[in-house]
C-alpha atoms as a PDB file:
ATOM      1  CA  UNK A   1      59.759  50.714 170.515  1.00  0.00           C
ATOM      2  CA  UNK A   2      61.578  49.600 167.545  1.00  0.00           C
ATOM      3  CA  UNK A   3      65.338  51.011 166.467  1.00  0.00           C
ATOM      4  CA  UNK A   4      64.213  53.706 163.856  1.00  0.00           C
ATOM      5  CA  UNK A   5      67.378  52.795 161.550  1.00  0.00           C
ATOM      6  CA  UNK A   6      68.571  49.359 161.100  1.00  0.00           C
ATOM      7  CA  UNK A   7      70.733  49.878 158.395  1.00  0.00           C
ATOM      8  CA  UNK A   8      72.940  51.775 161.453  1.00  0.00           C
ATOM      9  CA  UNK A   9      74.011  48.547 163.019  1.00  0.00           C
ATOM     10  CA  UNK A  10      76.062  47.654 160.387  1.00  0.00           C
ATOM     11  CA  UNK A  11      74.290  43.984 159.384  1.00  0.00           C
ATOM     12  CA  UNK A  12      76.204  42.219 156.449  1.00  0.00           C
ATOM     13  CA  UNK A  13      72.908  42.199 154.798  1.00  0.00           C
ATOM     14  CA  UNK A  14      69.566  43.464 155.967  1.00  0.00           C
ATOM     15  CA  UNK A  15      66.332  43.158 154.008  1.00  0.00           C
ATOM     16  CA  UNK A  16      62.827  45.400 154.024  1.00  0.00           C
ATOM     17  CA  UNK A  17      60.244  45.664 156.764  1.00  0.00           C
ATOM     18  CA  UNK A  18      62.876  44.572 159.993  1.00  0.00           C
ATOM     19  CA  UNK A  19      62.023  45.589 163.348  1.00  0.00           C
ATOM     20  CA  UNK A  20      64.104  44.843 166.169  1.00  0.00           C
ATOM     21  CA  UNK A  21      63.309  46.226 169.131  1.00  0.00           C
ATOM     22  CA  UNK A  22      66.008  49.123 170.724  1.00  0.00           C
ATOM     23  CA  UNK A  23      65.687  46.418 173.865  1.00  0.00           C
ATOM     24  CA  UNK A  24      67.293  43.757 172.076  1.00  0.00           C
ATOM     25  CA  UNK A  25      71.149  43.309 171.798  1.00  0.00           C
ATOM     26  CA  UNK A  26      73.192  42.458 169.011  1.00  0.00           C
ATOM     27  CA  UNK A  27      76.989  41.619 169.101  1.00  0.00           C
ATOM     28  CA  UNK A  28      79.150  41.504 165.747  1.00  0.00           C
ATOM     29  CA  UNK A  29      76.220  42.687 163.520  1.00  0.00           C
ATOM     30  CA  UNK A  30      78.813  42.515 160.449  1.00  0.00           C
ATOM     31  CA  UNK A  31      78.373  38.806 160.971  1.00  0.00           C
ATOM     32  CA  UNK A  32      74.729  38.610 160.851  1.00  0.00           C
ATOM     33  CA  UNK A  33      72.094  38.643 157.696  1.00  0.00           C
ATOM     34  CA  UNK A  34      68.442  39.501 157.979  1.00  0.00           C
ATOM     35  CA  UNK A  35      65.904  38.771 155.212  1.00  0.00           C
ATOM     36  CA  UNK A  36      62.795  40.781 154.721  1.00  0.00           C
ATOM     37  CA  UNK A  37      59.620  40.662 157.434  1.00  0.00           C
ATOM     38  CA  UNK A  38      61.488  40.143 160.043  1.00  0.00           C
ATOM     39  CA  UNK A  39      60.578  40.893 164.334  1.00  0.00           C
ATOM     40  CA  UNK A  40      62.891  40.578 166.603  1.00  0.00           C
ATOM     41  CA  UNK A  41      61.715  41.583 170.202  1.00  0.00           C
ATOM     42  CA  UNK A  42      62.727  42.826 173.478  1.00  0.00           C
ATOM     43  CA  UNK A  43      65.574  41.178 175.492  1.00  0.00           C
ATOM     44  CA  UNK A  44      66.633  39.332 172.502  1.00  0.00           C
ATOM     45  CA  UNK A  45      70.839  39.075 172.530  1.00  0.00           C
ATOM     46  CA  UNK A  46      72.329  37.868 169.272  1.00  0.00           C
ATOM     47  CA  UNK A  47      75.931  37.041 169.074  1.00  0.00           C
ATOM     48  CA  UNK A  48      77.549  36.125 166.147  1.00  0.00           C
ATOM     49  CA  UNK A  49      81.037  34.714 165.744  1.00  0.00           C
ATOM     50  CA  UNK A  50      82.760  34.001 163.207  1.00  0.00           C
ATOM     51  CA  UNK A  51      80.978  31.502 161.210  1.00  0.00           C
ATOM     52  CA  UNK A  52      77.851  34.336 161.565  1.00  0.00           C
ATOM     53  CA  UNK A  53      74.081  33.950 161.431  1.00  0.00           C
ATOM     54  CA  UNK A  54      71.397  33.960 158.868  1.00  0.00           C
ATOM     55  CA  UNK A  55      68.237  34.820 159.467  1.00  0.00           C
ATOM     56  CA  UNK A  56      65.828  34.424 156.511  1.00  0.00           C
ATOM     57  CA  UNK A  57      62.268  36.193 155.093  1.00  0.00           C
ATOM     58  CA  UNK A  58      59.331  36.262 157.529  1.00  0.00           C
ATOM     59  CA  UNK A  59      60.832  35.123 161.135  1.00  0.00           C
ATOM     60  CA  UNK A  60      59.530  36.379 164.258  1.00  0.00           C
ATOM     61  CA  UNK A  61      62.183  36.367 167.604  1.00  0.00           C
ATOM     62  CA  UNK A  62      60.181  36.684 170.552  1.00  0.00           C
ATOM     63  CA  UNK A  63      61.294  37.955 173.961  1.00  0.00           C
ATOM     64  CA  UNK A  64      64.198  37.263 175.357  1.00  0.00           C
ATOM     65  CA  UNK A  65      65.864  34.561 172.769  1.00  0.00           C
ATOM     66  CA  UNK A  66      68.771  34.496 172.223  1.00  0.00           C
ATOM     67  CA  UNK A  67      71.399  33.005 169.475  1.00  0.00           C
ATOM     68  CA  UNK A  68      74.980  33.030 170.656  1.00  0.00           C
ATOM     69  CA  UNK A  69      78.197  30.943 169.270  1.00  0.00           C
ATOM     70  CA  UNK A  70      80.942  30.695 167.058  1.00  0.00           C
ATOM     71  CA  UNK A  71      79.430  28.181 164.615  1.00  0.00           C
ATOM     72  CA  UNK A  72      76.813  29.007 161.917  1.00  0.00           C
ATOM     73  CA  UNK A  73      73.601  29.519 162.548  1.00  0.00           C
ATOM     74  CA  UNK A  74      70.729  29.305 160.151  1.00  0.00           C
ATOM     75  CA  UNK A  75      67.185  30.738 160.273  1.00  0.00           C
ATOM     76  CA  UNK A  76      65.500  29.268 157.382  1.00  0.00           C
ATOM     77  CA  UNK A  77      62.132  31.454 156.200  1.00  0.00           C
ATOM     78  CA  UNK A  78      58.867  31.217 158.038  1.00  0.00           C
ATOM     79  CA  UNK A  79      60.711  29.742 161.291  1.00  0.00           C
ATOM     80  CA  UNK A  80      59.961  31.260 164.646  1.00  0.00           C
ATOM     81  CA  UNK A  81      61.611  31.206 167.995  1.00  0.00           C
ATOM     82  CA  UNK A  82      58.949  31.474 170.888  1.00  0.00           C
ATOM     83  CA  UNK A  83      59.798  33.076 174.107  1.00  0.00           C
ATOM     84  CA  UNK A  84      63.157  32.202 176.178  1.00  0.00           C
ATOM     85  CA  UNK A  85      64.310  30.248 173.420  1.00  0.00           C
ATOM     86  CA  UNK A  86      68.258  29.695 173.369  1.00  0.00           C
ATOM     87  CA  UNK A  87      70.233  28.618 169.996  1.00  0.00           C
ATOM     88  CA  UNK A  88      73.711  27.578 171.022  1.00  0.00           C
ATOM     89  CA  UNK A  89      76.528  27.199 168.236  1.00  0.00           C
ATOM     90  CA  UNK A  90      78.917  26.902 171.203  1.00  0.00           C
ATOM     91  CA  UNK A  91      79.013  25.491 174.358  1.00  0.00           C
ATOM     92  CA  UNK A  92      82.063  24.580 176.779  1.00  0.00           C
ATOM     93  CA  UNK A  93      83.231  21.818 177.648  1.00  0.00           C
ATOM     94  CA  UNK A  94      81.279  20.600 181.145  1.00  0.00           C
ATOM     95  CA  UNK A  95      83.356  17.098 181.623  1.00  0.00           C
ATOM     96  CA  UNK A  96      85.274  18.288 183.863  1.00  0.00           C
ATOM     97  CA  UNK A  97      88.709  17.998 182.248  1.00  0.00           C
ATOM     98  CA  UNK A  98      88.606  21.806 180.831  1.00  0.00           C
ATOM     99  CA  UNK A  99      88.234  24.916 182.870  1.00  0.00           C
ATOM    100  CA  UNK A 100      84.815  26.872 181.549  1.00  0.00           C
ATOM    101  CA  UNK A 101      83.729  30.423 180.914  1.00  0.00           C
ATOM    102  CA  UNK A 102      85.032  33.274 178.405  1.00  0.00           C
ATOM    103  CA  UNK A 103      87.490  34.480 181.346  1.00  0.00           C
ATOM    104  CA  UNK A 104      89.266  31.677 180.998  1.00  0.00           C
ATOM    105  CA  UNK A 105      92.710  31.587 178.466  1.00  0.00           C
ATOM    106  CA  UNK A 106      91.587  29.292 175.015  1.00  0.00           C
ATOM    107  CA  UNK A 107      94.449  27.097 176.346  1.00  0.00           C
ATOM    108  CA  UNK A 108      92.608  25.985 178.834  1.00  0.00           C
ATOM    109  CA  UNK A 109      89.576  25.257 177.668  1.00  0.00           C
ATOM    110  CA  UNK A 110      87.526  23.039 175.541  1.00  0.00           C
ATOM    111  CA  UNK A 111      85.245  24.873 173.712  1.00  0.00           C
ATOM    112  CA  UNK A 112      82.853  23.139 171.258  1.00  0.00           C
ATOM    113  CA  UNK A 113      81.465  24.916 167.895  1.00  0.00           C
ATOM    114  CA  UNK A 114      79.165  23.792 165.386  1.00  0.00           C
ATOM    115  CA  UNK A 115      76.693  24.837 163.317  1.00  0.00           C
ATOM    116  CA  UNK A 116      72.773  25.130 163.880  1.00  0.00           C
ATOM    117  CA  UNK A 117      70.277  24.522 161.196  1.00  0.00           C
ATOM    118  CA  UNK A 118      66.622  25.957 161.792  1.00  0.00           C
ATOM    119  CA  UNK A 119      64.811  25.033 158.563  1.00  0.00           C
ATOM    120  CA  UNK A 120      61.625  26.236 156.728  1.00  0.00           C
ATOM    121  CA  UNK A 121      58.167  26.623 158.914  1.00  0.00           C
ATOM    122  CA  UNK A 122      60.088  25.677 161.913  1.00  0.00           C
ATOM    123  CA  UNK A 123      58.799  26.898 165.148  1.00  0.00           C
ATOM    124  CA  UNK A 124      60.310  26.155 168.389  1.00  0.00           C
ATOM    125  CA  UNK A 125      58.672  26.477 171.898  1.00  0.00           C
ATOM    126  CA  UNK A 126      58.532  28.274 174.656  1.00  0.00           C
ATOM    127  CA  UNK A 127      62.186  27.706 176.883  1.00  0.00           C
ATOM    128  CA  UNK A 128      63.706  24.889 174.834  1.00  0.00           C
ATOM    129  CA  UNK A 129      67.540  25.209 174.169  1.00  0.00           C
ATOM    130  CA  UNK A 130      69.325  23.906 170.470  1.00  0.00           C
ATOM    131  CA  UNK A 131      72.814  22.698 171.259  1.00  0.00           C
ATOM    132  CA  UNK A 132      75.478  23.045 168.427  1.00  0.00           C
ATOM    133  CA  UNK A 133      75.825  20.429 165.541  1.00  0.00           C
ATOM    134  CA  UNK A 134      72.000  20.597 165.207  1.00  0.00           C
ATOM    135  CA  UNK A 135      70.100  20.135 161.878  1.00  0.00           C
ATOM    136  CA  UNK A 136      65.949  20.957 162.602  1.00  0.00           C
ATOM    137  CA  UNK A 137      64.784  20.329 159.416  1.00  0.00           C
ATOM    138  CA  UNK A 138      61.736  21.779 157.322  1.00  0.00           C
ATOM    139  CA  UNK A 139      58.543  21.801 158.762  1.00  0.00           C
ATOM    140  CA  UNK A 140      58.937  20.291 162.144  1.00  0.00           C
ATOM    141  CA  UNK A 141      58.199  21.900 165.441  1.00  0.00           C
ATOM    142  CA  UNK A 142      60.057  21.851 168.802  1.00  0.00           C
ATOM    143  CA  UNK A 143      57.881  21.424 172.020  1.00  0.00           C
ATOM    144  CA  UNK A 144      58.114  23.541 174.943  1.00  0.00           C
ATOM    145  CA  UNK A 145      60.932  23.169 177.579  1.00  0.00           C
ATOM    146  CA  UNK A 146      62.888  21.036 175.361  1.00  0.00           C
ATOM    147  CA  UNK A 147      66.584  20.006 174.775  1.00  0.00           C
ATOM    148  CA  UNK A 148      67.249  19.885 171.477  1.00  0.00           C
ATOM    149  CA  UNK A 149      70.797  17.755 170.717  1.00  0.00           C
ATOM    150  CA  UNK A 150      70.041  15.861 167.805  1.00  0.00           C
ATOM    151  CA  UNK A 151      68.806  16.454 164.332  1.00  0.00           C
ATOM    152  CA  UNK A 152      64.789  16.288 164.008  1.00  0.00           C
ATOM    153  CA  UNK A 153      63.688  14.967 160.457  1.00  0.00           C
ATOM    154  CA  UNK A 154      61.068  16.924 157.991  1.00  0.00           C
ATOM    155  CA  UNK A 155      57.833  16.772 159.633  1.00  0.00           C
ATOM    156  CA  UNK A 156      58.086  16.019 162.859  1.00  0.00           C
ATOM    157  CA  UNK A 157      57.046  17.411 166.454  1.00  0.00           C
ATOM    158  CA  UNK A 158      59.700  16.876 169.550  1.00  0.00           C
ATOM    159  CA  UNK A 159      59.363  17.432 172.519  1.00  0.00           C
ATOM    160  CA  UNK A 160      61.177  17.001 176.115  1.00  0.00           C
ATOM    161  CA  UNK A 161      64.652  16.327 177.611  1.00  0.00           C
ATOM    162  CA  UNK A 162      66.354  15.241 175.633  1.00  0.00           C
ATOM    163  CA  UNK A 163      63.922  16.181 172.634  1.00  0.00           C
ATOM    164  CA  UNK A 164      62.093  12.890 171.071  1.00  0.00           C
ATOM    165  CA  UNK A 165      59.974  12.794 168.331  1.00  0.00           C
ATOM    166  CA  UNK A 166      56.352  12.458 169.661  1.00  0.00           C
ATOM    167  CA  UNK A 167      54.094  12.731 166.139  1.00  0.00           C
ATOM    168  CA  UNK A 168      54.036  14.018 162.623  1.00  0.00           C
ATOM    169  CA  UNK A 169      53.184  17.589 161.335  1.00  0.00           C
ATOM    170  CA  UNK A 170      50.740  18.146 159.378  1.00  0.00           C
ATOM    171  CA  UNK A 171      51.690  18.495 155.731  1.00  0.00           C
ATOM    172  CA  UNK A 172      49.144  21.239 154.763  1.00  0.00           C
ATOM    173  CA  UNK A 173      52.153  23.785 155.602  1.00  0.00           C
ATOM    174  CA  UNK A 174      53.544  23.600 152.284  1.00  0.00           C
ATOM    175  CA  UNK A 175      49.633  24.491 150.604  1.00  0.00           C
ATOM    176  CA  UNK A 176      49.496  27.114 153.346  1.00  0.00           C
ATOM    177  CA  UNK A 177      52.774  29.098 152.021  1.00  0.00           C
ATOM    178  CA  UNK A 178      51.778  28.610 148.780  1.00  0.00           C
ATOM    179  CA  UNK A 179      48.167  30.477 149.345  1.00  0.00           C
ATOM    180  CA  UNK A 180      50.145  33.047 151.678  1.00  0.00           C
ATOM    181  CA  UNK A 181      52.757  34.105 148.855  1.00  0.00           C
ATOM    182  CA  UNK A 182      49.558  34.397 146.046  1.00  0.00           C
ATOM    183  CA  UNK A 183      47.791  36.439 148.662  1.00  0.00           C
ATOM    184  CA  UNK A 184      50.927  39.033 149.066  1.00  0.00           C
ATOM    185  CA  UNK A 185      51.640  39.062 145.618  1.00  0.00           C
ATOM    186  CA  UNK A 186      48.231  40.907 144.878  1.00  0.00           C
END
């Protein structure tokens, strides 16, 4: 089941034809934009902080996702998050010299914030993770199970632990949109 109306939540923005599903959890919704054609499904949790999140037209979520920080993060349109898929803006400090965990007072921590960039036609695999200060750009595609801690150029596939770029994408993306958009527009 979907949540009947969206608009309730209290989204900064929200655009036409959203469905999130009434499994899903949001956090600081007056923080987050959605664009239009938008599917977020069940067990999804997203948290936004205070730099917020923007998700753009024609994104699918799929079960249990999740995009949590304080930094920015950026859906750009046509992206896609496959199942188990975590976008981290945030992330403590595991070195040892910080204590870790929300419980803990700011003092003594070491938290670490920075914006995520998902760009256009960007689809990202089954259980991989994107760690803050990350820039996917257009067109490329994540592999399953990866770790994703540095920026991935237009075009490109990555895959593993840490993420490495294996081969190119195919270019016939951008001819693809362009045919989808006519093909709506009728």
């Amino acid at each position: 089941m979907f949540i009947k109306d969206v608009e309730s939540i209290g989204f900064k923005n929200v655009g036409k034809n959203v469905l999130i599903s009434d499994k899903s959890t949001i956090y600081n919704a007056k923080n987050i934009e959605i664009g239009d054609n938008v599917r977020i499904d069940d067990f999804c949790v997203i948290s936004a902080g205070d730099g917020g999140i923007k998700i753009g037209n024609n994104i699918h979520i799929a079960v249990f996702s999740s995009m949590i920080g304080n930094g920015r993060i950026v859906m750009s349109d046509f992206s896609g998050l496959s199942s188990r898929v975590s976008i981290y803006s945030s992330t403590d400090d595991y070195s040892g010299d910080y204590l870790t965990n929300p419980t803990i007072d700011k003092k003594f921590t070491n938290v670490i914030s920075g914006d995520v960039y998902i760009g256009k036609h960007v689809i990202i695999g089954a259980g991989s993770i994107v760690l803050p200060n990350v820039k996917i750009n257009d067109y490329s595609s994540v592999g399953a199970l990866s770790l994703v801690n540095k920026n991935v150029d237009e075009f490109k596939i990555v895959a593993g632990v840490p993420a490495k770029e294996i081969k190119n994408r195919n270019k016939n993306l951008k001819k693809l949109e362009k045919d989808f958009l006519k093909y709506i527009k009728k």
